[in-house]
Protein backbone atom coordinates (compact mmCIF):
# COMPACT_ATOMS: atom_id res chain seq x y z
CA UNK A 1 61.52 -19.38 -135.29
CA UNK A 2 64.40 -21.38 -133.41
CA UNK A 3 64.89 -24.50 -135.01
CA UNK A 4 64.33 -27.83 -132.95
CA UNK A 5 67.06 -29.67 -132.38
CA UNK A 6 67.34 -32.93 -131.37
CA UNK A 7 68.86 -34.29 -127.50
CA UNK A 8 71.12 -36.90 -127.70
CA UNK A 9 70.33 -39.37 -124.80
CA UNK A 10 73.60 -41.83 -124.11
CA UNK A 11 72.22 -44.74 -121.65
CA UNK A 12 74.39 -47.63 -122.93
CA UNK A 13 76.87 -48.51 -119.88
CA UNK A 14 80.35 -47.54 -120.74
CA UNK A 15 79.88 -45.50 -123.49
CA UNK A 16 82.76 -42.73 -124.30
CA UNK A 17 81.99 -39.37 -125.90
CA UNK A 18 84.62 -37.21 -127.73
CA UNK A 19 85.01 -34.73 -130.38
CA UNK A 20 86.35 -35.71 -133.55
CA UNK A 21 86.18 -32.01 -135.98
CA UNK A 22 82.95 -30.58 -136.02
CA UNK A 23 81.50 -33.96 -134.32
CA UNK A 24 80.47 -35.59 -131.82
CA UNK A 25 81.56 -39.39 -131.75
CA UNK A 26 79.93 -42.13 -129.58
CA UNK A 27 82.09 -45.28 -128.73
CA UNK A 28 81.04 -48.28 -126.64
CA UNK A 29 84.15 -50.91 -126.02
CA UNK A 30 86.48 -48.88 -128.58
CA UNK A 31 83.87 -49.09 -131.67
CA UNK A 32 82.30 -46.21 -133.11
CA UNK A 33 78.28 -46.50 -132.59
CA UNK A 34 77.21 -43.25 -133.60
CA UNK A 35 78.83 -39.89 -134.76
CA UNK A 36 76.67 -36.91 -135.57
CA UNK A 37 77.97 -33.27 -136.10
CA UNK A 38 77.55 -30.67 -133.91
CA UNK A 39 75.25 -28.24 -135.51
CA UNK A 40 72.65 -31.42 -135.25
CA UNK A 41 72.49 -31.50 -131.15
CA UNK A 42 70.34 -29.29 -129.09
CA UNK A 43 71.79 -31.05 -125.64
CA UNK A 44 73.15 -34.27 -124.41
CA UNK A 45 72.23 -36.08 -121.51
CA UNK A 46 74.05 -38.83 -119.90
CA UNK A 47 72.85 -41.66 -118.04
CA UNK A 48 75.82 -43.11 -115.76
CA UNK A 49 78.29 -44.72 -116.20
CA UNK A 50 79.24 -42.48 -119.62
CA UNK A 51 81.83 -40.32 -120.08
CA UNK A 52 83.19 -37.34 -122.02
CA UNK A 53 85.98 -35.87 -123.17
CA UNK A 54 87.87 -32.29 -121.46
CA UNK A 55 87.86 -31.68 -124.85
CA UNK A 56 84.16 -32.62 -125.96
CA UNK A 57 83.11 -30.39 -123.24
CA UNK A 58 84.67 -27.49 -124.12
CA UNK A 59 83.63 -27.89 -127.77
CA UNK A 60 79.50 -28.25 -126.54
CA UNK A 61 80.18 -25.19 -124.24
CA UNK A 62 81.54 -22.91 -127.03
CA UNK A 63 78.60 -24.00 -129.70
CA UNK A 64 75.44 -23.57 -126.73
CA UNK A 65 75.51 -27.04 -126.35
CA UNK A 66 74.92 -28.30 -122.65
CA UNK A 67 75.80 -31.52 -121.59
CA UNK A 68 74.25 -33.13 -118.71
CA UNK A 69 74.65 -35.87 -116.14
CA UNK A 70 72.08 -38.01 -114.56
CA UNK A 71 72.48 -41.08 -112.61
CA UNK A 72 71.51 -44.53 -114.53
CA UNK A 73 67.94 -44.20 -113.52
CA UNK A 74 67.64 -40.52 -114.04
CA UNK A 75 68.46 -38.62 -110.61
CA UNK A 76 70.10 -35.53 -112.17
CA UNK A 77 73.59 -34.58 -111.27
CA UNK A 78 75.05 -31.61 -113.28
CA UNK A 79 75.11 -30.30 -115.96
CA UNK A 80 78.22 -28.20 -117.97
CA UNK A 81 77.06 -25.16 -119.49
CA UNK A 82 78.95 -22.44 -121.17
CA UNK A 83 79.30 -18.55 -120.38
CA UNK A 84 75.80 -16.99 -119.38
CA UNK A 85 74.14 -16.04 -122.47
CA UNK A 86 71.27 -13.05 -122.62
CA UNK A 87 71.37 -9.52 -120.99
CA UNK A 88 72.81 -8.91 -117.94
CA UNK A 89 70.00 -6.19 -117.37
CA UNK A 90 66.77 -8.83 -118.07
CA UNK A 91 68.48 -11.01 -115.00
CA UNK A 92 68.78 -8.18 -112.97
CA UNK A 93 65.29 -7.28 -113.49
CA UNK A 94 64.42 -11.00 -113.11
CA UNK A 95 66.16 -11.25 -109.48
CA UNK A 96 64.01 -7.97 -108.49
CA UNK A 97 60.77 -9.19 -109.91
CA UNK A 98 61.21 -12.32 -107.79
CA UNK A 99 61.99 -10.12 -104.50
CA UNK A 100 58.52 -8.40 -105.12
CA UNK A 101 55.95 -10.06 -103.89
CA UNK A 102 53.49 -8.85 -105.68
CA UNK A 103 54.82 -9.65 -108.89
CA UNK A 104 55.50 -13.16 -107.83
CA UNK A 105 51.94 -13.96 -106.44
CA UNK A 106 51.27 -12.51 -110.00
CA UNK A 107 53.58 -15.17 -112.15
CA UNK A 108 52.71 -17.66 -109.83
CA UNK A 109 49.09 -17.42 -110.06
CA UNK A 110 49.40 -17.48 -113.93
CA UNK A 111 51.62 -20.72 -113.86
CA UNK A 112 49.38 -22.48 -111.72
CA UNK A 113 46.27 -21.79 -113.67
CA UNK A 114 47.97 -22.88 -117.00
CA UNK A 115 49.07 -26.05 -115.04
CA UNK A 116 45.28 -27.06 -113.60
CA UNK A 117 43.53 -25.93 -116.99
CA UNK A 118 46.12 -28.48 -118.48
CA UNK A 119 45.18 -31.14 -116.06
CA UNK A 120 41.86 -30.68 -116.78
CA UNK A 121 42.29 -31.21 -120.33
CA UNK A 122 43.92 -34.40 -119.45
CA UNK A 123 40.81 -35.72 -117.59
CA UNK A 124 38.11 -34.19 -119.34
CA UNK A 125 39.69 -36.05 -122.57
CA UNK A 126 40.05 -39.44 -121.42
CA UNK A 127 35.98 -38.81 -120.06
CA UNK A 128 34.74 -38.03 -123.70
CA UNK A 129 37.36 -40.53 -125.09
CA UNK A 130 36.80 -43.50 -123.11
CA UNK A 131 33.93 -42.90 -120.87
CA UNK A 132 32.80 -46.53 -120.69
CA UNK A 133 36.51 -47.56 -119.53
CA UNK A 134 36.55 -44.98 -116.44
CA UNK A 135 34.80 -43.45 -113.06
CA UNK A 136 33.17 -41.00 -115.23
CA UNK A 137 32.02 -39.20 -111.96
CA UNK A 138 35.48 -39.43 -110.22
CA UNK A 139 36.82 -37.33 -112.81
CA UNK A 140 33.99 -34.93 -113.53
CA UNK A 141 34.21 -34.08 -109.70
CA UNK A 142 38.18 -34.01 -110.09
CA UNK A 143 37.97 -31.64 -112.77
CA UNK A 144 34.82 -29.58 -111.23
CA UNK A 145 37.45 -28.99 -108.01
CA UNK A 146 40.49 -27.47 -110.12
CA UNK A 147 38.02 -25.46 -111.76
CA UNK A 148 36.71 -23.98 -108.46
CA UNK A 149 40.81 -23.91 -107.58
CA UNK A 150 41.43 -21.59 -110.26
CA UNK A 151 38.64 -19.12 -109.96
CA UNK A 152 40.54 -18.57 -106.21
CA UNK A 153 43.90 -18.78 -107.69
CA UNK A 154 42.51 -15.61 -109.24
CA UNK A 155 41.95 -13.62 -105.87
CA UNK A 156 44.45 -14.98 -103.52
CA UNK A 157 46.13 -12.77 -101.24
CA UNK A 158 49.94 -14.11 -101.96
CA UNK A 159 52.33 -16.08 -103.55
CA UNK A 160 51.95 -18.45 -100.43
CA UNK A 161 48.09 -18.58 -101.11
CA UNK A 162 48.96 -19.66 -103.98
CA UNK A 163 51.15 -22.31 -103.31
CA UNK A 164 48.58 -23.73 -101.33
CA UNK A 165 45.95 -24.12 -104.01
CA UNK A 166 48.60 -25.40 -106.42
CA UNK A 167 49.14 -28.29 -103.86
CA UNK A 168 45.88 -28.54 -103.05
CA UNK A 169 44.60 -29.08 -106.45
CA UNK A 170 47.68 -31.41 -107.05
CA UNK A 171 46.34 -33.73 -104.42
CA UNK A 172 43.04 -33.76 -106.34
CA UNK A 173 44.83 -34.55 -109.62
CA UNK A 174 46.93 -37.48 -107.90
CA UNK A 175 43.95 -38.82 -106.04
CA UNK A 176 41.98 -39.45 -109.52
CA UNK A 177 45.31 -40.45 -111.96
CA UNK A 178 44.57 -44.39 -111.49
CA UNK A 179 41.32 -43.88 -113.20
CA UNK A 180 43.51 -42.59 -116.01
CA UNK A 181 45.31 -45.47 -116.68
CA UNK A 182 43.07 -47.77 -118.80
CA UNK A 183 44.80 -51.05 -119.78
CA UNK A 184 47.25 -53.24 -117.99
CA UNK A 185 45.44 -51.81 -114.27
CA UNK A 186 46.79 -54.71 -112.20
CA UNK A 187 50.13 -54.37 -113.29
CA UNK A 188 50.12 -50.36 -113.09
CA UNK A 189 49.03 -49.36 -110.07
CA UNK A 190 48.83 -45.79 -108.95
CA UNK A 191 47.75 -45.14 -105.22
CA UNK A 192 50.05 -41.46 -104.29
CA UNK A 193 52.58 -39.13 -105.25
CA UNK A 194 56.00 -40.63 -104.74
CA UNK A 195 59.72 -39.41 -105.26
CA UNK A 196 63.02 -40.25 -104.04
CA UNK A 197 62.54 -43.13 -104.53
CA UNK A 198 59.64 -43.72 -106.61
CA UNK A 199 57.75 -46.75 -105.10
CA UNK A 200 55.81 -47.70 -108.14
CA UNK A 201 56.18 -48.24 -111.72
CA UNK A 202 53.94 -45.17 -112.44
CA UNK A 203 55.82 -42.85 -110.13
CA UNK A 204 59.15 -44.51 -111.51
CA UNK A 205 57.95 -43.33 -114.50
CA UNK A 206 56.41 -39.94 -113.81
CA UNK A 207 59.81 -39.06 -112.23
CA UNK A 208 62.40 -40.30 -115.17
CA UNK A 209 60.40 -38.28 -117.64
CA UNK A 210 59.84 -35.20 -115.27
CA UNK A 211 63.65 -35.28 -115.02
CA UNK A 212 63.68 -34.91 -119.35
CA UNK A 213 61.34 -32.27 -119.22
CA UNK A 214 62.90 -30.44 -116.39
CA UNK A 215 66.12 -30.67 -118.44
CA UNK A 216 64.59 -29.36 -121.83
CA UNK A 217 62.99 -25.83 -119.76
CA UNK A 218 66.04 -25.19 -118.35
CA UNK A 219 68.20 -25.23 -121.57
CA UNK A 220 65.44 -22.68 -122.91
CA UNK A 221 65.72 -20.83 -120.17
CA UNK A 222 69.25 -20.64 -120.49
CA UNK A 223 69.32 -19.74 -124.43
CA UNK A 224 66.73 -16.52 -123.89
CA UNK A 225 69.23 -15.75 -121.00
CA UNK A 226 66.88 -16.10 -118.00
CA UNK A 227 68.44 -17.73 -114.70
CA UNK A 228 66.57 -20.86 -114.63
CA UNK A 229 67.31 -20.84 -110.42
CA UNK A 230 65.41 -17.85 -109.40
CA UNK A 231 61.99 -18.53 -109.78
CA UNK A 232 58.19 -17.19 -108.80
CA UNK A 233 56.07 -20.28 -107.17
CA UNK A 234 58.91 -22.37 -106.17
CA UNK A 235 61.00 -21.06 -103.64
CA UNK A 236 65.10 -20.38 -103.83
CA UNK A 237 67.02 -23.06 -102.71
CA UNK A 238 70.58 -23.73 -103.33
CA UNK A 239 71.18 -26.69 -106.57
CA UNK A 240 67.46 -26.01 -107.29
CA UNK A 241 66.42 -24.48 -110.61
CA UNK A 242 63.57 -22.55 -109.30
CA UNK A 243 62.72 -20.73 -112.82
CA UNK A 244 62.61 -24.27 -114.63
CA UNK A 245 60.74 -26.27 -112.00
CA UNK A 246 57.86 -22.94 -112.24
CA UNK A 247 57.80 -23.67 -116.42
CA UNK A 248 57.26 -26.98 -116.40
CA UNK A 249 54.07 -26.86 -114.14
CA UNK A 250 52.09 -26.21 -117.01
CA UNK A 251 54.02 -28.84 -119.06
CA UNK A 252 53.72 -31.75 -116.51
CA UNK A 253 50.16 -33.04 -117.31
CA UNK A 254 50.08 -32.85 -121.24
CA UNK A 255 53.50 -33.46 -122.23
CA UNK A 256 54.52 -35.73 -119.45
CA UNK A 257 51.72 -37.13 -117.59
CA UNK A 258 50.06 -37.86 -121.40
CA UNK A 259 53.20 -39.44 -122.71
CA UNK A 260 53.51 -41.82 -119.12
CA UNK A 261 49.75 -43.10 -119.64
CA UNK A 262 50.09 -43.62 -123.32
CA UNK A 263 53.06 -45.66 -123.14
CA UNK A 264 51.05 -47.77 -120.74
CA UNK A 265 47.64 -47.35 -122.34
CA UNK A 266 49.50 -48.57 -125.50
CA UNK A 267 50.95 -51.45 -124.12
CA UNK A 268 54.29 -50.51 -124.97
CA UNK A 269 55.65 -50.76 -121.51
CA UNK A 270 55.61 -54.25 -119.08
CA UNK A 271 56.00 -54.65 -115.66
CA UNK A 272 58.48 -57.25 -116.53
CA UNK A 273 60.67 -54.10 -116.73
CA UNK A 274 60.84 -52.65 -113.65
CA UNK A 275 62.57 -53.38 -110.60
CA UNK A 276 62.34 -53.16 -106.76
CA UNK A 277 65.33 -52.75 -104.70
CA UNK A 278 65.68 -53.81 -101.00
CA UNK A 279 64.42 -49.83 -100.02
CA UNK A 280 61.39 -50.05 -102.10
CA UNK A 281 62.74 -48.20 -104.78
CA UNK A 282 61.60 -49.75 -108.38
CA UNK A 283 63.75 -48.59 -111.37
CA UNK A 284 63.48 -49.00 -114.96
CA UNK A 285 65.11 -51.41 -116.97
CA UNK A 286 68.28 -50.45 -120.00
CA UNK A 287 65.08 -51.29 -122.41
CA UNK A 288 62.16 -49.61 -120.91
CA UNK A 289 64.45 -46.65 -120.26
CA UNK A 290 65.52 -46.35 -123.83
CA UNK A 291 62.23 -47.03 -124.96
CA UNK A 292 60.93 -43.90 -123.05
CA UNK A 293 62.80 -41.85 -124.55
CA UNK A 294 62.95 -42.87 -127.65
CA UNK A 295 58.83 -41.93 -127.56
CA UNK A 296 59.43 -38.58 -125.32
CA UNK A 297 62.07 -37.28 -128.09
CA UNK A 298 59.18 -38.68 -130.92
CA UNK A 299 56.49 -36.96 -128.92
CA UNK A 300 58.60 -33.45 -129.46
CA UNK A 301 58.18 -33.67 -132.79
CA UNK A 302 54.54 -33.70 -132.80
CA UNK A 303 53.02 -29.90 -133.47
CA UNK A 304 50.50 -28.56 -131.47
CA UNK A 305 48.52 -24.85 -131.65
CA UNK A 306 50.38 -22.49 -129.54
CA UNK A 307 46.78 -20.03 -129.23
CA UNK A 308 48.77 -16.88 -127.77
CA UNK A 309 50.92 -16.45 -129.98
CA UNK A 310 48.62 -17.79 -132.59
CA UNK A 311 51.22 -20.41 -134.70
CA UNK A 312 51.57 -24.36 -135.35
CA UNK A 313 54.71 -25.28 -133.50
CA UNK A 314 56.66 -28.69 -132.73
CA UNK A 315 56.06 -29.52 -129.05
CA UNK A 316 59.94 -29.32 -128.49
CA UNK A 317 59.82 -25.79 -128.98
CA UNK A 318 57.37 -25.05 -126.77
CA UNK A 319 59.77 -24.66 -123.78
CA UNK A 320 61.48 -21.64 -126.01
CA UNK A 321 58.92 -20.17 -126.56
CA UNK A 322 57.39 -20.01 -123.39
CA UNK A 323 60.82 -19.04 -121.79
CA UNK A 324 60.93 -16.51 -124.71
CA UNK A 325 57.07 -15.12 -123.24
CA UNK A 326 58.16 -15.16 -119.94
CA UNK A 327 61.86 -12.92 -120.63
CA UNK A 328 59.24 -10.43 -122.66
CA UNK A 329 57.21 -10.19 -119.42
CA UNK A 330 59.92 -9.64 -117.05
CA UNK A 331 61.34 -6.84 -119.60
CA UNK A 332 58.30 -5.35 -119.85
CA UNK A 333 57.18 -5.57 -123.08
CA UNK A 334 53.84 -7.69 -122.41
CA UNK A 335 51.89 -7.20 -119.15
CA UNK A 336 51.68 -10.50 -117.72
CA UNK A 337 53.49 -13.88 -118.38
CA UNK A 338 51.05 -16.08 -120.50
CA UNK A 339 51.37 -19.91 -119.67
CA UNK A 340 50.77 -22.37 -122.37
CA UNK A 341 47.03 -23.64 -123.32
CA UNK A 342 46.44 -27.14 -124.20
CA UNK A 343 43.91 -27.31 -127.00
């Protein structure tokens, strides 16, 4: 088993990366804050105004170490990588999978089920958890709809078909996800689905840790040498990652969407740090920012059941080994890509 390594996240305004041997050293106004060695990193992600070294850069690239760059609120950038890992042949065979449209309704369809029966989990949860806190009947009908989504999922015609139920039973999931957020209601508020910008603290949110998660996939996808832009349910588009956006459907609710409402839930988020900018755009503060992810890299620690392939594994890993399930499908050597479970 691949052994989880940790992201570094660099937030603090300023900061200056460079290699020093077989390390990675962290300076903020010319004194050293943090130096770690190499073989310790899984990624690094950058948050502004940070910078790195020619030299840094090349060192990550030649030791599988990507280094990416996201604005100060978390609108990605780039990202440096280093030479394409993985078979040439299992990318080939990925490119004509995804021009067959029969094997992309196919993926598709699987991803989206694994996504619903995930959201489904989330709701059906918080009703036996705290059903004297909640609509109970909101969500029951919520959940009873995805339900009825997926048996269709099963028989639709296309990968378009599909599409449309996926965003169909998104809008069901959205209209019920205030109901899911159980203390602190007046202060997070969740009316719609909103993105560039986010318009609320909950979307702000949502969006930040989407961006982590969306980050994570594609660096699996990478490692098991799958092009994370060519993907099955979302479409090609040029600076889109396709591949990564279709794995972390079935991440979204329990990994993401979990980790947003607990941090709320638990109180340790405030409104008092957030902020709304003349467009309507509300951002996170240097605090609540590194507080998130100080909990998202805590919450890939955690170890879940991974039921197909029948093994205990750190939530952090579960991006490899999905990407890892998904390469084995498009080789051949299992008959259909199996999306993750939430038990």
């Amino acid at each position: 088993m691949r052994k989880l390594l940790n992201t570094l996240y660099v937030s603090s305004q300023g900061a200056y990366l460079h290699r020093e041997g077989e390390t990675v050293v962290v300076e903020k106004e010319k004194q050293r804050v943090l130096q770690l060695p190499i073989h310790t990193i899984g990624s690094i992600v950058c948050f502004g105004n940070v910078l790195c070294s020619p030299f840094l850069l090349g060192f990550c690239a030649e030791r599988d170490v990507a280094v990416s760059f996201l604005s100060e609120h978390g609108h990605f950038l780039a990202s440096v990588w280093g030479p394409v890992s993985g078979n040439v042949l299992l990318r080939r065979q990925q490119y004509r999978m995804a021009d067959d449209e029969e094997a992309t309704r196919l993926i598709a369809a699987n991803v989206v089920s694994g996504k619903l029966a995930n959201c489904r989990i989330v709701m059906n949860r918080t009703i036996r958890d705290h059903a004297a806190k909640v609509d109970v009947e909101a969500l029951k009908n919520a959940s009873e709809k995805l339900d009825r989504i997926v048996d269709r999922i099963a028989k639709a015609s296309g990968a378009d078909e599909v599409r449309g139920f996926e965003g169909q039973a998104a809008a069901e999931y959205f209209r019920v996800f205030n109901h899911l957020i159980l203390d602190q209601k007046n202060d997070f508020v969740f009316t719609e689905r909103n993105r560039r910008p986010p318009l609320d603290e909950v979307n702000a949110l949502l969006s930040f840790v989407y961006t982590l998660l969306a980050h994570d996939v594609r660096s699996a996808l990478e490692t098991v040498g799958l092009d994370p832009a060519v993907g099955f349910l979302h479409r090609d588009r040029p600076g889109r990652p396709g591949l990564a956006l279709d794995m972390m459907e079935e991440f979204r609710p329990v990994i993401a969407d979990r980790l947003v409402l607990s941090l709320i839930n638990r109180r340790q988020l405030s409104k008092k740090g957030f902020s709304k900018a003349a467009n309507g755009a509300v951002t996170m503060d240097s605090d609540t920012r590194k507080t998130v992810l100080t909990e998202y890299q805590n919450r890939k620690q955690d170890e879940v059941y991974h039921p197909y392939i029948e093994e205990t594994v750190p939530i952090g890993l579960l991006f490899f080994v999905q990407s890892n399930l998904m390469a084995r499908h498009i080789r051949g050597d299992i008959d259909g890509y199996p999306p993750f479970f939430w038990r």
